[in-house]
N, C-alpha and C. Protein backbone atom coordinates (compact mmCIF):
# COMPACT_ATOMS: atom_id res chain seq x y z
N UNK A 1 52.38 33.85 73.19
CA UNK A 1 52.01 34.82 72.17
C UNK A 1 52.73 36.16 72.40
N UNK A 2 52.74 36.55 73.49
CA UNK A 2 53.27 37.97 73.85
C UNK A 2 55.03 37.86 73.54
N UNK A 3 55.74 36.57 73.95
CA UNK A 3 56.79 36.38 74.06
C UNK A 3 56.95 36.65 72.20
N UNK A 4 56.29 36.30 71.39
CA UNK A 4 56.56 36.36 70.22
C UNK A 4 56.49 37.51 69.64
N UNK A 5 55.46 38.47 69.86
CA UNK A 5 55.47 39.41 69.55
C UNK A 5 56.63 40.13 70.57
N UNK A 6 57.00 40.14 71.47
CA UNK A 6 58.12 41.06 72.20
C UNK A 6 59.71 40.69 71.15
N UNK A 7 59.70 39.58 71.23
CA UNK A 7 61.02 39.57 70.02
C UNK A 7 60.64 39.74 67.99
N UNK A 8 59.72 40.05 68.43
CA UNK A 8 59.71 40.64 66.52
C UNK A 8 59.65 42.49 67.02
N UNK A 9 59.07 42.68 68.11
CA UNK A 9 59.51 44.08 68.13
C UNK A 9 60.72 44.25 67.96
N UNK A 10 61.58 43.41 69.01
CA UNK A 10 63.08 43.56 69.21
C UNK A 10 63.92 43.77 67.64
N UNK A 11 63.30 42.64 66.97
CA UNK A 11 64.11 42.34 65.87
C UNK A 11 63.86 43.81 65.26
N UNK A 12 62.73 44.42 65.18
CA UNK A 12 62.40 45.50 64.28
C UNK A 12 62.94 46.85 64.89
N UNK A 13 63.43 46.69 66.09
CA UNK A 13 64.12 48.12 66.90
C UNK A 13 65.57 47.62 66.29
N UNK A 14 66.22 46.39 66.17
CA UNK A 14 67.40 46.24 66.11
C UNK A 14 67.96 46.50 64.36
N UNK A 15 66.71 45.80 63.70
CA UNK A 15 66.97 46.77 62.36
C UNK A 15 67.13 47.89 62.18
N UNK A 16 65.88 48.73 62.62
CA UNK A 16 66.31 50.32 62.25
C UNK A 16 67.47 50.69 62.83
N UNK A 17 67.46 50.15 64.15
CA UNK A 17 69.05 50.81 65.07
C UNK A 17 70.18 50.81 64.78
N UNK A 18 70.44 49.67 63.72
CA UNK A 18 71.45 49.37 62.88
C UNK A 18 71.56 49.95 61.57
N UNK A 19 70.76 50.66 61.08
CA UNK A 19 70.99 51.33 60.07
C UNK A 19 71.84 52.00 59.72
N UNK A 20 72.70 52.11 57.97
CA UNK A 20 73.15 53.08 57.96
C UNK A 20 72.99 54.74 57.84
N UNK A 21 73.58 55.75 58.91
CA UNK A 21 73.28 57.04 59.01
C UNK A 21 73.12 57.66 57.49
N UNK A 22 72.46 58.55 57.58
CA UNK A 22 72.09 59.42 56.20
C UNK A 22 73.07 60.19 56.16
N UNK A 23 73.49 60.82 54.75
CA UNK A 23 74.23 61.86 54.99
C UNK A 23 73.63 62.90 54.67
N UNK A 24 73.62 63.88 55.87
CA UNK A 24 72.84 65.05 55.56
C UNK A 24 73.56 66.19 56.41
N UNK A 25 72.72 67.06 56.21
CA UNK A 25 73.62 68.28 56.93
C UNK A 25 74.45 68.17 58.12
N UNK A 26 73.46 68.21 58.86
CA UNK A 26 73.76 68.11 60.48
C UNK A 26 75.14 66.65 60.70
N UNK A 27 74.66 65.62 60.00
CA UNK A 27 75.73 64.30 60.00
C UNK A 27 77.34 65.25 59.27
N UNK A 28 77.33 65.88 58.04
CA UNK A 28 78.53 66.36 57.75
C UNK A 28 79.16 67.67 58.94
N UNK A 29 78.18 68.32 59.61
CA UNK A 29 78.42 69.44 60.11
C UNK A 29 79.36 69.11 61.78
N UNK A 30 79.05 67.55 62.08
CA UNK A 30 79.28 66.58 63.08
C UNK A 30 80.75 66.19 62.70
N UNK A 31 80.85 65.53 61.66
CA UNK A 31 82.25 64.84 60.80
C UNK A 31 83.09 66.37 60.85
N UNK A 32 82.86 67.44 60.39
CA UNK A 32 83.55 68.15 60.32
C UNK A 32 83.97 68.91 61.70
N UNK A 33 83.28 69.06 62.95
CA UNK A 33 83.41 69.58 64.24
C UNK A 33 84.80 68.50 64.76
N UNK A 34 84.17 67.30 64.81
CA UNK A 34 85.34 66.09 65.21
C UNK A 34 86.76 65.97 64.93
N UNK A 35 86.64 66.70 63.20
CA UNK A 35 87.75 66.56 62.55
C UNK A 35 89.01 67.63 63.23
N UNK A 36 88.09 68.51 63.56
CA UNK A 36 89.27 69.86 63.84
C UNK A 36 88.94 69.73 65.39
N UNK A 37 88.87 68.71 65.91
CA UNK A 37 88.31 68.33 67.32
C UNK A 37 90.01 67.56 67.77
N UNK A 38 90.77 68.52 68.88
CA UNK A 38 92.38 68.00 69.48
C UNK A 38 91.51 66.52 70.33
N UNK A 39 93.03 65.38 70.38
CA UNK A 39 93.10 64.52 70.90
C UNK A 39 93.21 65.01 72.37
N UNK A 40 94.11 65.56 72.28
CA UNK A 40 94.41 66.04 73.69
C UNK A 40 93.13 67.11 74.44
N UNK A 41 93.87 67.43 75.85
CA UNK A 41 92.92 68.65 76.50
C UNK A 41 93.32 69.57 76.08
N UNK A 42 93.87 69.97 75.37
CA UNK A 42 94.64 71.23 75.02
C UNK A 42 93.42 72.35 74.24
N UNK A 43 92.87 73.31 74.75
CA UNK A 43 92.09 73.98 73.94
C UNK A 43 92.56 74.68 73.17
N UNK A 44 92.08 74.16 71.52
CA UNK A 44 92.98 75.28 70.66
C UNK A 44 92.26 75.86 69.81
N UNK A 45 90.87 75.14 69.92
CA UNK A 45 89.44 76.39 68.85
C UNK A 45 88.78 76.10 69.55
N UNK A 46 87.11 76.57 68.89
CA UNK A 46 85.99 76.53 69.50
C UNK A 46 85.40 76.91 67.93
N UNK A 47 84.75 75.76 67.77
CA UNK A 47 84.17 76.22 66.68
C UNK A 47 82.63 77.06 66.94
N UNK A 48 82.92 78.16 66.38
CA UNK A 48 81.43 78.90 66.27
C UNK A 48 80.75 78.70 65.26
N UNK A 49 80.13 78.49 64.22
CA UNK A 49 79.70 77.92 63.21
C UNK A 49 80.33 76.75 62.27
N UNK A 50 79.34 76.36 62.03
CA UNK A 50 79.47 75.12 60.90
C UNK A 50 78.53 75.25 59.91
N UNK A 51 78.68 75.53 58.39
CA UNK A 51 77.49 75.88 57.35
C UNK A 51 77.78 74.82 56.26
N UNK A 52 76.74 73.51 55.79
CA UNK A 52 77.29 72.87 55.18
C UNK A 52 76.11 73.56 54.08
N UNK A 53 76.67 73.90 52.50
CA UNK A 53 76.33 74.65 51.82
C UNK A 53 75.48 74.03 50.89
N UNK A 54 76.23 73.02 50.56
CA UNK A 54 75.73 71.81 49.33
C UNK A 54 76.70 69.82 49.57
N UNK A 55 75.65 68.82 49.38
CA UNK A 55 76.02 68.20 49.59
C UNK A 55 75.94 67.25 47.91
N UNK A 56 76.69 66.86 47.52
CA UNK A 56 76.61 66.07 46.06
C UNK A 56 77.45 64.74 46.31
N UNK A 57 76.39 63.77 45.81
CA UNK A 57 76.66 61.88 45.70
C UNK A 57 77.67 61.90 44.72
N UNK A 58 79.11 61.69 44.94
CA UNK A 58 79.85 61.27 43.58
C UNK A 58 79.23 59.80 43.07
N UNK A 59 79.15 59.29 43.98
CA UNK A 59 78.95 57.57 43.71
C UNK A 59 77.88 57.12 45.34
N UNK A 60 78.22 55.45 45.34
CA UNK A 60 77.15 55.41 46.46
C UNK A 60 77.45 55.80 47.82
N UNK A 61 79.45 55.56 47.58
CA UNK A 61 80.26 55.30 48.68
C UNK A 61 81.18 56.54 49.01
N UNK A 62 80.81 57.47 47.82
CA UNK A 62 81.78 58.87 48.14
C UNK A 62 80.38 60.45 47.97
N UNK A 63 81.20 61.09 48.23
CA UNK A 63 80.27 61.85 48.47
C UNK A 63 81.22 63.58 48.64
N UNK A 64 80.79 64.88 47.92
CA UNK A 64 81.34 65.78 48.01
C UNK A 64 80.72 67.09 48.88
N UNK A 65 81.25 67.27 50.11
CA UNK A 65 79.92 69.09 50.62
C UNK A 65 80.75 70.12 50.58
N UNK A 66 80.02 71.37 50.06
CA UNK A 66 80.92 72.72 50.14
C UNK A 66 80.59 73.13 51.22
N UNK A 67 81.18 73.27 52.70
CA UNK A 67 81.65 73.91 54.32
C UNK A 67 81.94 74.78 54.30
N UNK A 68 81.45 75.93 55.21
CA UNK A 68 82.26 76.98 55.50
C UNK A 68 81.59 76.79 56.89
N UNK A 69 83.47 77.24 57.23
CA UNK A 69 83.09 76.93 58.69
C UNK A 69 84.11 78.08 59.52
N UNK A 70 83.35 78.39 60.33
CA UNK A 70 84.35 79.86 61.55
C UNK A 70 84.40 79.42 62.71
N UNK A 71 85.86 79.66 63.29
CA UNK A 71 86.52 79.03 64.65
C UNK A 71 87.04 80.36 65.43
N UNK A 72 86.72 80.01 66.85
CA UNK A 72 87.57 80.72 67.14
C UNK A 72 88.57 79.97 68.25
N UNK A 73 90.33 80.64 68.41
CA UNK A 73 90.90 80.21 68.94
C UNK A 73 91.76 80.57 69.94
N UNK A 74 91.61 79.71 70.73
CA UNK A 74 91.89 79.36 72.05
C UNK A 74 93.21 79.86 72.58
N UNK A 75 93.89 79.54 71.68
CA UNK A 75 95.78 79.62 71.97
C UNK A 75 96.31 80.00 70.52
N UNK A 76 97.53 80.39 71.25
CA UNK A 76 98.58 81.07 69.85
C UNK A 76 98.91 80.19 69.03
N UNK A 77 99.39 80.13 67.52
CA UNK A 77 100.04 79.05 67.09
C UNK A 77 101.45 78.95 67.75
N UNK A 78 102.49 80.14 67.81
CA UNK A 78 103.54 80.30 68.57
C UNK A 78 103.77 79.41 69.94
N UNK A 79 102.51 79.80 70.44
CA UNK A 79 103.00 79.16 71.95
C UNK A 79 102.68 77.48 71.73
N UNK A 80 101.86 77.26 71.13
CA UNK A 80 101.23 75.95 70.91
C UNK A 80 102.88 74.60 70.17
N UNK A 81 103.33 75.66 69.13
CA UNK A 81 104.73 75.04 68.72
C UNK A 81 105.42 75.42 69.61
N UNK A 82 105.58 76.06 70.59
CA UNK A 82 107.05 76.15 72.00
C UNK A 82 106.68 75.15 72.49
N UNK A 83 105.44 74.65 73.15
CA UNK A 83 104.74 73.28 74.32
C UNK A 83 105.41 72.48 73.55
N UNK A 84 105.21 72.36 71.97
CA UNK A 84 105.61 70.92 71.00
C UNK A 84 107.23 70.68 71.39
N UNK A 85 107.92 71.84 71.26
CA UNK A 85 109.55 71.25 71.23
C UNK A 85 109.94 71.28 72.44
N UNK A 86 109.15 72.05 73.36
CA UNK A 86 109.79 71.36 75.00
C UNK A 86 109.57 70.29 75.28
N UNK A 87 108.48 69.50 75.04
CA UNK A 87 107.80 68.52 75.30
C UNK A 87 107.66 67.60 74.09
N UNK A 88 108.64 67.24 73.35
CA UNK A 88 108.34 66.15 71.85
C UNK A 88 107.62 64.79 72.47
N UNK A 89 107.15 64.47 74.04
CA UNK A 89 106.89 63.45 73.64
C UNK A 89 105.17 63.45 74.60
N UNK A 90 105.02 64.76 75.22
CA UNK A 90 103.88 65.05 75.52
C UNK A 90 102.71 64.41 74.72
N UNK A 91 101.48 64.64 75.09
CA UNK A 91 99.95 64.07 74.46
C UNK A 91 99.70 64.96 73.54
N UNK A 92 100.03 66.31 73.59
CA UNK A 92 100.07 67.07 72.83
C UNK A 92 100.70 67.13 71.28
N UNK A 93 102.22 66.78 71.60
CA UNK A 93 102.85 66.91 70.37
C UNK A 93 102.69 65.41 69.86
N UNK A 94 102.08 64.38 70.34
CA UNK A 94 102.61 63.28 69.76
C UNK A 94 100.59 62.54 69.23
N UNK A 95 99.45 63.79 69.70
CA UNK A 95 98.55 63.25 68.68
C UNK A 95 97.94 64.58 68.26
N UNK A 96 98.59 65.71 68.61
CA UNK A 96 98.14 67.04 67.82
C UNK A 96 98.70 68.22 67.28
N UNK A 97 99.76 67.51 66.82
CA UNK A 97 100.80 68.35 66.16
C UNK A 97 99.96 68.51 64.47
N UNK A 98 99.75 67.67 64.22
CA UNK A 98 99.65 67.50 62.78
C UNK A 98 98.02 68.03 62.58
N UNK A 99 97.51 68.35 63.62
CA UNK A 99 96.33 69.09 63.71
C UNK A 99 96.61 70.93 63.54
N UNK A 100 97.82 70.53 64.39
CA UNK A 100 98.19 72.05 64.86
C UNK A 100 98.67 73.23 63.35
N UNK A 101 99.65 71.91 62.84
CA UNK A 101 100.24 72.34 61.43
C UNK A 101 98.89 72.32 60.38
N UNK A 102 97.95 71.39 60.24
CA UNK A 102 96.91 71.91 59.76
C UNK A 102 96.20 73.09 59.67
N UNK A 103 95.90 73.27 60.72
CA UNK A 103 95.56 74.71 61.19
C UNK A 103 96.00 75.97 60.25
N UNK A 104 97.53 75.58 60.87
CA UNK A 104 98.25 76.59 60.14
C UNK A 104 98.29 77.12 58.98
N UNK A 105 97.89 75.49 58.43
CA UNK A 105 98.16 75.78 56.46
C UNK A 105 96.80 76.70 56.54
N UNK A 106 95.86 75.98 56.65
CA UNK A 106 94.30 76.60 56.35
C UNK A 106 93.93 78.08 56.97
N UNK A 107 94.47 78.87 57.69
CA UNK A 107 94.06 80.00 58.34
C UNK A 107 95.30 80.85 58.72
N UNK A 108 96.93 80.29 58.63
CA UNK A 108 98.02 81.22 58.69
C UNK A 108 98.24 80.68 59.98
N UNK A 109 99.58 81.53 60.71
CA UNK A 109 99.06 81.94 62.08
C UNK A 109 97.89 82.69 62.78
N UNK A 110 97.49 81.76 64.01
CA UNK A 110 96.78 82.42 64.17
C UNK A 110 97.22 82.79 66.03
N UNK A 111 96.18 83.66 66.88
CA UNK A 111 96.49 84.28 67.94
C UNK A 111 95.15 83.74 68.72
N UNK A 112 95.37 84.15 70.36
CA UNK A 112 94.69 83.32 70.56
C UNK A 112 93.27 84.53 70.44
N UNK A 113 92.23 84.09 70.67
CA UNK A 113 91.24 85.44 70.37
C UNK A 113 90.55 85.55 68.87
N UNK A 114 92.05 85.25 67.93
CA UNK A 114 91.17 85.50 66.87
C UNK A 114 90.02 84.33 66.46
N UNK A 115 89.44 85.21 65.26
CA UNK A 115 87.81 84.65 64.75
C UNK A 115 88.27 84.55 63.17
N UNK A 116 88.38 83.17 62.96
CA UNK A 116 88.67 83.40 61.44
C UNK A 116 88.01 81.81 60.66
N UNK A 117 87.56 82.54 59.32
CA UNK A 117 86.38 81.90 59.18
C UNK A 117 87.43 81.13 57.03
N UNK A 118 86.81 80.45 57.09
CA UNK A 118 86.88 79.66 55.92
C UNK A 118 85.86 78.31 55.13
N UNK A 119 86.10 78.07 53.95
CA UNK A 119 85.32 77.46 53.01
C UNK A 119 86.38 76.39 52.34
N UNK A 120 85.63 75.27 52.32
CA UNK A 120 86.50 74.32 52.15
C UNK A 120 85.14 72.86 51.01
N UNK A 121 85.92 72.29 49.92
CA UNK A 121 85.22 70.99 49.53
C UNK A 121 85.67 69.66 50.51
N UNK A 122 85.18 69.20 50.93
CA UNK A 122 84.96 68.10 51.66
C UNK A 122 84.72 66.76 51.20
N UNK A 123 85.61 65.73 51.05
CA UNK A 123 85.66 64.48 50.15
C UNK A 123 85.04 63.82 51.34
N UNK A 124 84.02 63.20 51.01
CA UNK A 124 83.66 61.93 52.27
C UNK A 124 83.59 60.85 51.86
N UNK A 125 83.66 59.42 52.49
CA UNK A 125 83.46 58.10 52.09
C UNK A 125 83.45 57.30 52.95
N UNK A 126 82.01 56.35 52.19
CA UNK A 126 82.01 55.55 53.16
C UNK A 126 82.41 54.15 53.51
N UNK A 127 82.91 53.90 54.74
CA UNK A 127 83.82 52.73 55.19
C UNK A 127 83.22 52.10 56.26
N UNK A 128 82.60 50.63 56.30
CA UNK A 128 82.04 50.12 56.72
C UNK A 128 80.56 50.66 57.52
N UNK A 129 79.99 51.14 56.90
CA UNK A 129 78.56 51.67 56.80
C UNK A 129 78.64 53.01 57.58
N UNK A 130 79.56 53.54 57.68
CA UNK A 130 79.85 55.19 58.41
C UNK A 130 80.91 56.30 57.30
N UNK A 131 79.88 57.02 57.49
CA UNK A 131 80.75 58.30 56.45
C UNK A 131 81.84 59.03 57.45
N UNK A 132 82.48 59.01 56.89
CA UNK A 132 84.16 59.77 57.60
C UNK A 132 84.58 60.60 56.46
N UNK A 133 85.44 61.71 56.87
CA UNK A 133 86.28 62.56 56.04
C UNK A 133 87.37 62.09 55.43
N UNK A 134 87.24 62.20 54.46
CA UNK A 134 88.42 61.70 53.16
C UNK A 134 89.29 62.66 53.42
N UNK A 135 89.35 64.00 53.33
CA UNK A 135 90.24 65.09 52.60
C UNK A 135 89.15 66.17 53.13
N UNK A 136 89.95 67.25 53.80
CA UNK A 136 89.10 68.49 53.59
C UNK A 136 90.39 70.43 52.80
């Protein structure tokens, strides 16, 4: 008897545990930390806030939030592109370059020290029962 009831608990921990995540604040505010999160050790922000403003269902599988979010950073863009062309084949330039040039578009150059803050729409969708960033 006990043995039966111990595996219908199981079954019922393994359902919920398997669930798919909600999307809600804190879940987009996560997706978005990761996103601007280097492969490498290389420290190049620190995000100080994350504000997810509004979140809207396009459909079941997409999904739109207005972010504003303020970083501050670590290193120069300057010096960060000198490491890239001494080193083209470093950990650096070869999974966070295209992070780095991101950066760039969205906030300019930046220095290391500065605090600079921005607002962005956020395309999400979901792919095999986990919401990930489409486009920010």
């Amino acid at each position: 008897m006990w043995r039966r009831s111990f595996l219908i608990l199981l079954l019922l921990l393994l359902i919920t545990g398997c669930g798919e995540r909600q999307l809600d604040e804190e879940e987009v505010a996560k997706l978005v930390a990761g996103y601007f999160t280097p492969y490498s050790s290389v420290e190049i922000l620190e995000p100080l806030s994350i504000d997810v403003l509004s979140i809207k269902r396009l459909e079941a599988d997409r999904a739109l939030a207005r972010v504003c979010y303020t970083f501050k950073f670590r290193a120069d863009y300057g010096e960060l592109v000198a490491r890239i062309k001494e080193r083209p084949n470093s950990f650096l330039a070869r999974f966070d370059a295209g992070l780095i040039a991101l950066l760039a578009r969205k906030f300019g150059p930046f220095r290391k020290g500065d605090i600079k803050s921005r607002c962005d729409e956020v395309v999400l969708e979901r792919r095999y029962g986990k919401w990930v960033i489409r486009r920010i």
